[in-house]
Each structure stands twice: as C-alpha cells, then as structure tokens.
PDB file of N, CA and C in Angstrom:
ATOM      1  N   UNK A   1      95.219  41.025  69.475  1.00  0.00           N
ATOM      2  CA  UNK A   1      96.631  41.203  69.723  1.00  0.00           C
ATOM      3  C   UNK A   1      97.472  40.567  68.628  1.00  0.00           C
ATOM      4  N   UNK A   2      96.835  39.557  68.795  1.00  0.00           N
ATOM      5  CA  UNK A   2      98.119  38.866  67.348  1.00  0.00           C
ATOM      6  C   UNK A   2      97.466  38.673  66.072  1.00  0.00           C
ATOM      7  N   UNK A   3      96.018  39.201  65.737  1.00  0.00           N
ATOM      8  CA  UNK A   3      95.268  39.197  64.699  1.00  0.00           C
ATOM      9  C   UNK A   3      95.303  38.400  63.859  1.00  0.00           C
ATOM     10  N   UNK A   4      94.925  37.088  64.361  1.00  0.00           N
ATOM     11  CA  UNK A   4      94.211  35.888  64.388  1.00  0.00           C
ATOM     12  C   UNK A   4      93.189  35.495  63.579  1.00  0.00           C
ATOM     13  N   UNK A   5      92.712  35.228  62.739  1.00  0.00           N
ATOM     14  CA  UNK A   5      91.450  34.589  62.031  1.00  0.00           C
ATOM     15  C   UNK A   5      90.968  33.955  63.050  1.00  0.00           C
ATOM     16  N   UNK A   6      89.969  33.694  63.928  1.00  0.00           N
ATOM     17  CA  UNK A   6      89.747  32.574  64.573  1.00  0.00           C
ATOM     18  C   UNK A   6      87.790  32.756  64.484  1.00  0.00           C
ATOM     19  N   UNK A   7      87.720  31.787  63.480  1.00  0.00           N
ATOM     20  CA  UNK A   7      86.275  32.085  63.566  1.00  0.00           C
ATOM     21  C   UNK A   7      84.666  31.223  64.726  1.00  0.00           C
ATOM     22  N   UNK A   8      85.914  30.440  65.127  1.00  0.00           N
ATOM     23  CA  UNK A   8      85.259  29.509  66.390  1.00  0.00           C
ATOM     24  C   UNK A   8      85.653  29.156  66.985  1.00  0.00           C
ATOM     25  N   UNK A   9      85.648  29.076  68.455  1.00  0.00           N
ATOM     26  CA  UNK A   9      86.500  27.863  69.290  1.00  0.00           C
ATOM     27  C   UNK A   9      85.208  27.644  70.309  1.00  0.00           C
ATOM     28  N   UNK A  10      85.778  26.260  70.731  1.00  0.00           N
ATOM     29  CA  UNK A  10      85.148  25.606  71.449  1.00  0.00           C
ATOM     30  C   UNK A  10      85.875  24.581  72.765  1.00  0.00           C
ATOM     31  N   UNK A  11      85.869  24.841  73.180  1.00  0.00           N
ATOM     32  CA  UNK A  11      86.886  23.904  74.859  1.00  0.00           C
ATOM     33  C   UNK A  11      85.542  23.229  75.594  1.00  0.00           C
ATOM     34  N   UNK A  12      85.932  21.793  75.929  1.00  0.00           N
ATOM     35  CA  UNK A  12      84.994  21.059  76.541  1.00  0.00           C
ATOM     36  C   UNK A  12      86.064  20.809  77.731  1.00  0.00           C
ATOM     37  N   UNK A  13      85.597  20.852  78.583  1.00  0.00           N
ATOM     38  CA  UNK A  13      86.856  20.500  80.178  1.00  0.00           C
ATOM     39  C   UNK A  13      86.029  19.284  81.169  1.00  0.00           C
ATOM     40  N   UNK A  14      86.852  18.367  81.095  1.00  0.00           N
ATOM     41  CA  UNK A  14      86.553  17.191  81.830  1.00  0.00           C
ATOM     42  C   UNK A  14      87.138  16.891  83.055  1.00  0.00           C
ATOM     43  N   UNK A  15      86.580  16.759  84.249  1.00  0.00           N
ATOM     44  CA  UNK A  15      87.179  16.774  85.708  1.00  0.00           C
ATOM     45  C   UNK A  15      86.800  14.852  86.070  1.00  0.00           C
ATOM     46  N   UNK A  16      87.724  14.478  86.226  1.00  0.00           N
ATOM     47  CA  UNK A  16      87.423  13.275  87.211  1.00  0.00           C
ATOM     48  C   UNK A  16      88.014  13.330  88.378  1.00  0.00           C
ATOM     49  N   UNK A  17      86.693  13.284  89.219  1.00  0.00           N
ATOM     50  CA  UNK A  17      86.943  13.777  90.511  1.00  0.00           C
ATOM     51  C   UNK A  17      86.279  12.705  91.404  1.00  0.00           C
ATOM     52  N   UNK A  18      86.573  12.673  92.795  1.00  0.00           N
ATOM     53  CA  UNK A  18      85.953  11.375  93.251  1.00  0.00           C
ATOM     54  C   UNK A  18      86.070  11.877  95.039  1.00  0.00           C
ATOM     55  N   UNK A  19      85.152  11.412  95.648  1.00  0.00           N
ATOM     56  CA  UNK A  19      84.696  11.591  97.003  1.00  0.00           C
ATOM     57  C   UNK A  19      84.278  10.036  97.349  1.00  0.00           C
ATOM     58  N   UNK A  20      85.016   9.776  98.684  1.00  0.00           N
ATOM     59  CA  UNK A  20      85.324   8.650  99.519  1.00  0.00           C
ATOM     60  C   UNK A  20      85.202   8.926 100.652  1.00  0.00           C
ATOM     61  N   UNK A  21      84.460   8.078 101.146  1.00  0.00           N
ATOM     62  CA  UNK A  21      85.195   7.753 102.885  1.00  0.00           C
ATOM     63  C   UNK A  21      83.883   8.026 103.725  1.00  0.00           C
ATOM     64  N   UNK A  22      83.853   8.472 104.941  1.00  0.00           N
ATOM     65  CA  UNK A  22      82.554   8.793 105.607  1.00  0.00           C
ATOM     66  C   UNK A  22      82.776  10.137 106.437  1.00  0.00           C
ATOM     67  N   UNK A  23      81.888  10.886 106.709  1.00  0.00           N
ATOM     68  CA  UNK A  23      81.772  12.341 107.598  1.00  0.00           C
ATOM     69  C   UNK A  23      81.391  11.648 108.762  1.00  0.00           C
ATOM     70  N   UNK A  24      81.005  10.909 108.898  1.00  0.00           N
ATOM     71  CA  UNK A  24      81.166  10.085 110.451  1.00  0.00           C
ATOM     72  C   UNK A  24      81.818   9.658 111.309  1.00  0.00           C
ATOM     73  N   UNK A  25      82.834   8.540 110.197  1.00  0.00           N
ATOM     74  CA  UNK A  25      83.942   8.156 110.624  1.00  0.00           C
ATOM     75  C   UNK A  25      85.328   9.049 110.542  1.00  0.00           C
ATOM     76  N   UNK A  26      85.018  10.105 109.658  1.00  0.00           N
ATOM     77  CA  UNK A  26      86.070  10.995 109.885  1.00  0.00           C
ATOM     78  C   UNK A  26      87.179  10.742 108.302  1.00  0.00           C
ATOM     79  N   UNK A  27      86.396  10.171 107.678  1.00  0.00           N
ATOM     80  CA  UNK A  27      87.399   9.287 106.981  1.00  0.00           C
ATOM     81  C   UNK A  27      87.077  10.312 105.368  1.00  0.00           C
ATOM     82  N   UNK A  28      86.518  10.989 105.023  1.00  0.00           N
ATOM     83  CA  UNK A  28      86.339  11.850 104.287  1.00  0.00           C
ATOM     84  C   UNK A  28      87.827  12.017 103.231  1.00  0.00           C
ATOM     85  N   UNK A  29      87.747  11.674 101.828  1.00  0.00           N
ATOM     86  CA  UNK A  29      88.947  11.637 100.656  1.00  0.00           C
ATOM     87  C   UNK A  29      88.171  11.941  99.438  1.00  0.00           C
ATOM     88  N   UNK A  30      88.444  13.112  98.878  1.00  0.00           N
ATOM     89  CA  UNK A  30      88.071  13.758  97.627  1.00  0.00           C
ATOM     90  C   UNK A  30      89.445  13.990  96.976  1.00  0.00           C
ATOM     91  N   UNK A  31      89.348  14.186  95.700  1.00  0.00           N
ATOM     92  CA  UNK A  31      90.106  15.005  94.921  1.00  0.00           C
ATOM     93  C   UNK A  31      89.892  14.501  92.949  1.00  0.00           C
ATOM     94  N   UNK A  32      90.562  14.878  92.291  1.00  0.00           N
ATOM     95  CA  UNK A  32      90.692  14.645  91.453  1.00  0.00           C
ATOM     96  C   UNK A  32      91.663  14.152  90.102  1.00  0.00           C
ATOM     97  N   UNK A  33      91.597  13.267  89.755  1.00  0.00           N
ATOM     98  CA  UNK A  33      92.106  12.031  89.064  1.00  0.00           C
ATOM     99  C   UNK A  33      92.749  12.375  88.006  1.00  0.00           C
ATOM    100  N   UNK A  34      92.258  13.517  87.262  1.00  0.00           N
ATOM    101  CA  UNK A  34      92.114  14.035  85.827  1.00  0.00           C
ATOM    102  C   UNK A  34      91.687  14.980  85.572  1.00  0.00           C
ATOM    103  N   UNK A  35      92.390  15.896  84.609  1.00  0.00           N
ATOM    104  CA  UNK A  35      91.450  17.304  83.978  1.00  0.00           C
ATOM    105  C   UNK A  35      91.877  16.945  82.681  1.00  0.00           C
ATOM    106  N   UNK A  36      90.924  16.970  81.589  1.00  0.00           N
ATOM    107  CA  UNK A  36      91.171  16.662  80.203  1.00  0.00           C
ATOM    108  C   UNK A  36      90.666  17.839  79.512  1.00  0.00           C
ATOM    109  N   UNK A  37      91.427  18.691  78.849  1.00  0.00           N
ATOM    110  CA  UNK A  37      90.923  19.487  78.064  1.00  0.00           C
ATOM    111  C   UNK A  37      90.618  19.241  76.647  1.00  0.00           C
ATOM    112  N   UNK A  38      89.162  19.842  75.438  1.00  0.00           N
ATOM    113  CA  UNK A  38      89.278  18.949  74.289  1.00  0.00           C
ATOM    114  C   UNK A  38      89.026  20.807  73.711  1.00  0.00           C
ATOM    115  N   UNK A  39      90.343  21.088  72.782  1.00  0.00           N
ATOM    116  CA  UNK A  39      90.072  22.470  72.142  1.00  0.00           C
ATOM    117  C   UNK A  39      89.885  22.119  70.462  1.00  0.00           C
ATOM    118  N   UNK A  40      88.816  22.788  70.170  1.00  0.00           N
ATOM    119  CA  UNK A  40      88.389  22.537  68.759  1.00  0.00           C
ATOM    120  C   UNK A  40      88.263  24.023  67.871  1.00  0.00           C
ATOM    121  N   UNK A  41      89.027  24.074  67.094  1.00  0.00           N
ATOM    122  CA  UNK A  41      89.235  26.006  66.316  1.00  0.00           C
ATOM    123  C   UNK A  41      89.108  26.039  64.896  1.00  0.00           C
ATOM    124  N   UNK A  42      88.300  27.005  64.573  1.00  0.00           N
ATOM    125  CA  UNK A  42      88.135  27.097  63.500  1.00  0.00           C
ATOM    126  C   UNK A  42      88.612  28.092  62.889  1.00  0.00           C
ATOM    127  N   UNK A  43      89.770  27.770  61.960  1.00  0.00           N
ATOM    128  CA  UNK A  43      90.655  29.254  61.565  1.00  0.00           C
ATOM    129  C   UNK A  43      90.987  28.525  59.770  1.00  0.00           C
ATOM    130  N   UNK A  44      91.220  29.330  59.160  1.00  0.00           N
ATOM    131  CA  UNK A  44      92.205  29.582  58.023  1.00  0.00           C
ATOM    132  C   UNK A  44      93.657  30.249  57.705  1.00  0.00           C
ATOM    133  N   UNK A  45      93.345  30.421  59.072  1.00  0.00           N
ATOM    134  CA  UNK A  45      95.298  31.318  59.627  1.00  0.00           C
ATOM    135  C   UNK A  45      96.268  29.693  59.530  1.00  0.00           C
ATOM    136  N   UNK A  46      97.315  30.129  59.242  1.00  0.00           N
ATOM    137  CA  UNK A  46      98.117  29.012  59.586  1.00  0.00           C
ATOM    138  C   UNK A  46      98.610  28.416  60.738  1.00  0.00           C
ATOM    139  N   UNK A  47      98.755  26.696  60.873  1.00  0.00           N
ATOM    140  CA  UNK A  47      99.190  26.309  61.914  1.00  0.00           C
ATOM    141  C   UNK A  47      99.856  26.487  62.778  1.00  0.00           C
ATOM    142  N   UNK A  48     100.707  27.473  62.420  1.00  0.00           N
ATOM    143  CA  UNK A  48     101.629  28.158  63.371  1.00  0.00           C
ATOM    144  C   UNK A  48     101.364  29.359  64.214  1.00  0.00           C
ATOM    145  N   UNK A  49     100.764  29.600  63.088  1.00  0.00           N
ATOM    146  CA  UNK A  49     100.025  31.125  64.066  1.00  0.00           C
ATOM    147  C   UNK A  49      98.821  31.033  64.716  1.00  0.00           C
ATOM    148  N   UNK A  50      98.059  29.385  64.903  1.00  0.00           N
ATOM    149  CA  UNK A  50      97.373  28.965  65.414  1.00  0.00           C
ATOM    150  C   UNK A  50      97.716  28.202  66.705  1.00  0.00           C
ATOM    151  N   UNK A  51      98.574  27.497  66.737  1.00  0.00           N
ATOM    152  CA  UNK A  51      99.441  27.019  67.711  1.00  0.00           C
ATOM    153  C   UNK A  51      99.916  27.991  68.621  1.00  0.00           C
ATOM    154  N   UNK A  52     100.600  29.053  68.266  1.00  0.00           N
ATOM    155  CA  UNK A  52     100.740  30.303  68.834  1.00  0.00           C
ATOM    156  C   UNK A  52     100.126  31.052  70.122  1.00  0.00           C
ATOM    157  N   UNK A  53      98.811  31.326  69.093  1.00  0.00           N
ATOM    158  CA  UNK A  53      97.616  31.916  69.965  1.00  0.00           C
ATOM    159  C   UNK A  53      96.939  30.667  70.961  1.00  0.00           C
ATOM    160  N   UNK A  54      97.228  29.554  70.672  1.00  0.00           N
ATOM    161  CA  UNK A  54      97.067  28.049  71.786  1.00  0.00           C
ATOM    162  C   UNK A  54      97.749  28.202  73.085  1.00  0.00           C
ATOM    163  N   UNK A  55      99.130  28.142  72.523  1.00  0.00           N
ATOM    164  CA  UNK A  55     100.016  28.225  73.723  1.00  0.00           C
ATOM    165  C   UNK A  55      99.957  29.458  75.052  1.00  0.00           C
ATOM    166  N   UNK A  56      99.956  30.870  74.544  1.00  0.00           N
ATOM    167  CA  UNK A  56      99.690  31.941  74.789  1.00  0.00           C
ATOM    168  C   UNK A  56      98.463  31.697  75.399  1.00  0.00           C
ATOM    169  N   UNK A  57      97.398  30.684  75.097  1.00  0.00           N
ATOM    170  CA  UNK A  57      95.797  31.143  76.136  1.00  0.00           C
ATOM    171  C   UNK A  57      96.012  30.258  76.935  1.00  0.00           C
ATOM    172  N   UNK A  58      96.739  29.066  76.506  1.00  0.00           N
ATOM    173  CA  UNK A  58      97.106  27.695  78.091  1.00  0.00           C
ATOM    174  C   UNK A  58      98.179  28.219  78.580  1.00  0.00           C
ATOM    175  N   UNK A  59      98.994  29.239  78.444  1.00  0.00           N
ATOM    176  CA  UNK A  59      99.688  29.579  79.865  1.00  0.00           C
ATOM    177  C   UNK A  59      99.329  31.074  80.073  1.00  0.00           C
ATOM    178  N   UNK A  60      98.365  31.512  79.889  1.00  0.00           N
ATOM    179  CA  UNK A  60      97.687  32.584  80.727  1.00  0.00           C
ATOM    180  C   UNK A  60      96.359  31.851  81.197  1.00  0.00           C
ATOM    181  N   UNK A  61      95.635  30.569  81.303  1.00  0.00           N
ATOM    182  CA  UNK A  61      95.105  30.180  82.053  1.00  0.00           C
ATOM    183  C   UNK A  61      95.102  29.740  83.133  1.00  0.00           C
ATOM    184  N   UNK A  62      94.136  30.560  84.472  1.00  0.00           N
ATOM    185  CA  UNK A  62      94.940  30.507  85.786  1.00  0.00           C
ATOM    186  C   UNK A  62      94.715  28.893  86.356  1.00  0.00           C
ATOM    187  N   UNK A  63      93.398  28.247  85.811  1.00  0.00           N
ATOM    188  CA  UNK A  63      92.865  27.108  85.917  1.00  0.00           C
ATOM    189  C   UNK A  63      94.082  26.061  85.570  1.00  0.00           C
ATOM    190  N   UNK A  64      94.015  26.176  84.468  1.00  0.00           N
ATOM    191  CA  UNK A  64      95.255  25.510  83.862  1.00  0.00           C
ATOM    192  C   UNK A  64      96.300  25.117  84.240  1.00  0.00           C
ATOM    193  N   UNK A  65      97.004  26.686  84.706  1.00  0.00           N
ATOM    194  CA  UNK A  65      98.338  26.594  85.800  1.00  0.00           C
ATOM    195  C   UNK A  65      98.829  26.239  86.502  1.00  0.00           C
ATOM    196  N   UNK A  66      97.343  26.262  87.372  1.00  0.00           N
ATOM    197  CA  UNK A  66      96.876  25.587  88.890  1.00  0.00           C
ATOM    198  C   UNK A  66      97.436  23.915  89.212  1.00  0.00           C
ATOM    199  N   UNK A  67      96.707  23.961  87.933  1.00  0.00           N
ATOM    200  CA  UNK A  67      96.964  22.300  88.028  1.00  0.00           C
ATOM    201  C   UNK A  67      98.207  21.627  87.775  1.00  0.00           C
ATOM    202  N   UNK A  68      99.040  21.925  86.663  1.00  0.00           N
ATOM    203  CA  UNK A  68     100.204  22.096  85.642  1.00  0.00           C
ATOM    204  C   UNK A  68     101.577  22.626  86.738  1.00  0.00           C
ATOM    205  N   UNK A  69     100.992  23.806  87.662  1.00  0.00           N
ATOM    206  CA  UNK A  69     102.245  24.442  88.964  1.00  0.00           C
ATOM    207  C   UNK A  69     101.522  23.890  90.283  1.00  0.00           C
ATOM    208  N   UNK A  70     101.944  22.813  91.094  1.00  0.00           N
ATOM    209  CA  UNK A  70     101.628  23.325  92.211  1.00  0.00           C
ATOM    210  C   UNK A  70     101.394  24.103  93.209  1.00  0.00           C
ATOM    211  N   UNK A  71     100.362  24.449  93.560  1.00  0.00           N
ATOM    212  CA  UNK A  71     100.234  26.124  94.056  1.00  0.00           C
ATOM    213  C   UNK A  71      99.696  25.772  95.578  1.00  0.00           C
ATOM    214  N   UNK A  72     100.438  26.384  96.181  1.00  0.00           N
ATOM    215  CA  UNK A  72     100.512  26.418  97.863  1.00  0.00           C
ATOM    216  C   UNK A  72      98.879  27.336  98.592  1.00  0.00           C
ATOM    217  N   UNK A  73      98.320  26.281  99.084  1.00  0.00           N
ATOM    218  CA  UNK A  73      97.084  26.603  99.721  1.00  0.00           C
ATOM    219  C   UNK A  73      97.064  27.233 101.732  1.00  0.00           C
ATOM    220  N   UNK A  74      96.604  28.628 101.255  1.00  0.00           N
ATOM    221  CA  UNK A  74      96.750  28.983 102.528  1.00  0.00           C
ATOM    222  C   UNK A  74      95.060  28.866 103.529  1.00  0.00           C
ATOM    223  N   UNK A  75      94.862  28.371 104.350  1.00  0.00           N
ATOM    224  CA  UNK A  75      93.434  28.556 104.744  1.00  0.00           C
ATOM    225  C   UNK A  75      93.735  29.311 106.604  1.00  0.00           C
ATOM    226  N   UNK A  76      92.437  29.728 106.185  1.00  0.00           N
ATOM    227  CA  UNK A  76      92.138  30.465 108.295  1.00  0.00           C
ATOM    228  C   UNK A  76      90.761  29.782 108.498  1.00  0.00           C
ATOM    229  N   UNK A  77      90.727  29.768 109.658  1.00  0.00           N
ATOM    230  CA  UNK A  77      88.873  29.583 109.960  1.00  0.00           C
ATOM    231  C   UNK A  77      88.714  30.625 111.037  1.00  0.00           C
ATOM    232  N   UNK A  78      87.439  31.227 111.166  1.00  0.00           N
ATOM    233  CA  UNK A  78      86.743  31.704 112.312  1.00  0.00           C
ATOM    234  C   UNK A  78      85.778  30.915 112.589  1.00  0.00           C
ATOM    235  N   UNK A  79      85.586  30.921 114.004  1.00  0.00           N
ATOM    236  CA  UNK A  79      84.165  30.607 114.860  1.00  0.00           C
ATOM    237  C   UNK A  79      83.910  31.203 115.851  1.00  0.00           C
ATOM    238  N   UNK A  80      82.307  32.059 115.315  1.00  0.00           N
ATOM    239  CA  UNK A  80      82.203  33.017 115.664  1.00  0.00           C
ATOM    240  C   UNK A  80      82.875  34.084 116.102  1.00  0.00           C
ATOM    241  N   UNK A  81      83.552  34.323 114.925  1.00  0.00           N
ATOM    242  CA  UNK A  81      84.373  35.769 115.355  1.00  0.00           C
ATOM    243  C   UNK A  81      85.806  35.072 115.700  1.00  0.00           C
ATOM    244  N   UNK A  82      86.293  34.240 116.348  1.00  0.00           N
ATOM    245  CA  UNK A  82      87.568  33.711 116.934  1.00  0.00           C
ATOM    246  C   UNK A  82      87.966  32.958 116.210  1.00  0.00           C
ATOM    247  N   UNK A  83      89.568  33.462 115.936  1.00  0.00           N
ATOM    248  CA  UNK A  83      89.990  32.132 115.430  1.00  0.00           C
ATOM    249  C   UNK A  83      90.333  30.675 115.692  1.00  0.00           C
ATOM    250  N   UNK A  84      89.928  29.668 114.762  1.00  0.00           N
ATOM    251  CA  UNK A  84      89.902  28.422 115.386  1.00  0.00           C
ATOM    252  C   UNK A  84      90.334  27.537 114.738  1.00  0.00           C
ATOM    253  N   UNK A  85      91.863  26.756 115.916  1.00  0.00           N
ATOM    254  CA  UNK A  85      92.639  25.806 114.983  1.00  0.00           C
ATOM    255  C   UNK A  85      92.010  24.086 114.831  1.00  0.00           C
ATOM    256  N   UNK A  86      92.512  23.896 113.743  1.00  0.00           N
ATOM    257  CA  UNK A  86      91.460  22.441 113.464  1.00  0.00           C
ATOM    258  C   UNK A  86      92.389  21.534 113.799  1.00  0.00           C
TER     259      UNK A  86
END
C-alpha cells in the first residue's frame, strides 16, 4: 500500500500478568500489569516513511487497541442448555 522497503521486522510482545488468591476461598485475582511491545525493522526507506507504516500497523492492531481503548466486555453463560446468572 504505501510501498515500503521493509526488508525485516520483528515484534517481541511481553505480557506481565499475574494470578492470586484461591479457587477455594473464592478469592481468585488475575490480570495484567504490562504489555511491552519491542519492534525492530529493517528498511533503507526513510524515517518518516518508516514511522508512517509504524503508526498505521499500531492503530490497526486490534490487540493493541484493546488495551490502549477500553473495550466493554459482554459475557452469557449456559448450564446445560439454560441460562445461568452468576
């Protein structure tokens, strides 16, 4: 699309995430702390038109977004067949 030199990339994605508490006691706490992204590119295009094509792939990433927009979680449950409120 924007005809790019890009002769490598590489993204390493780091989650710190953490689980607490007990399934016994009811006390059950997960989530996560941190998402660190590390992007490494190999181009001869210029910085700008490298930056460019950066910006453009971190905000069409839905992962990304997710985290960056708070996004409203809808859930249902069934049991067996019926629905069932928790």
């Amino acid at each position: 699309m924007t005809k790019t030199d890009i002769r490598h990339a590489r993204v390493k994605v780091v989650l710190h995430w953490y689980l607490g508490g007990s399934v016994l006691a009811g006390t059950v706490d997960s989530g996560c702390r941190e998402v660190q992204t590390h992007l490494e590119v190999d181009s001869d295009d210029t910085p700008e038109k490298i930056a460019h094509v950066i910006r453009c792939a971190k905000q069409g990433c839905f992962a990304e977004q997710m985290v960056v927009r708070p996004t409203p979680l809808t859930s249902t449950v069934k049991v067996n067949g019926e629905t069932f409120v928790l």
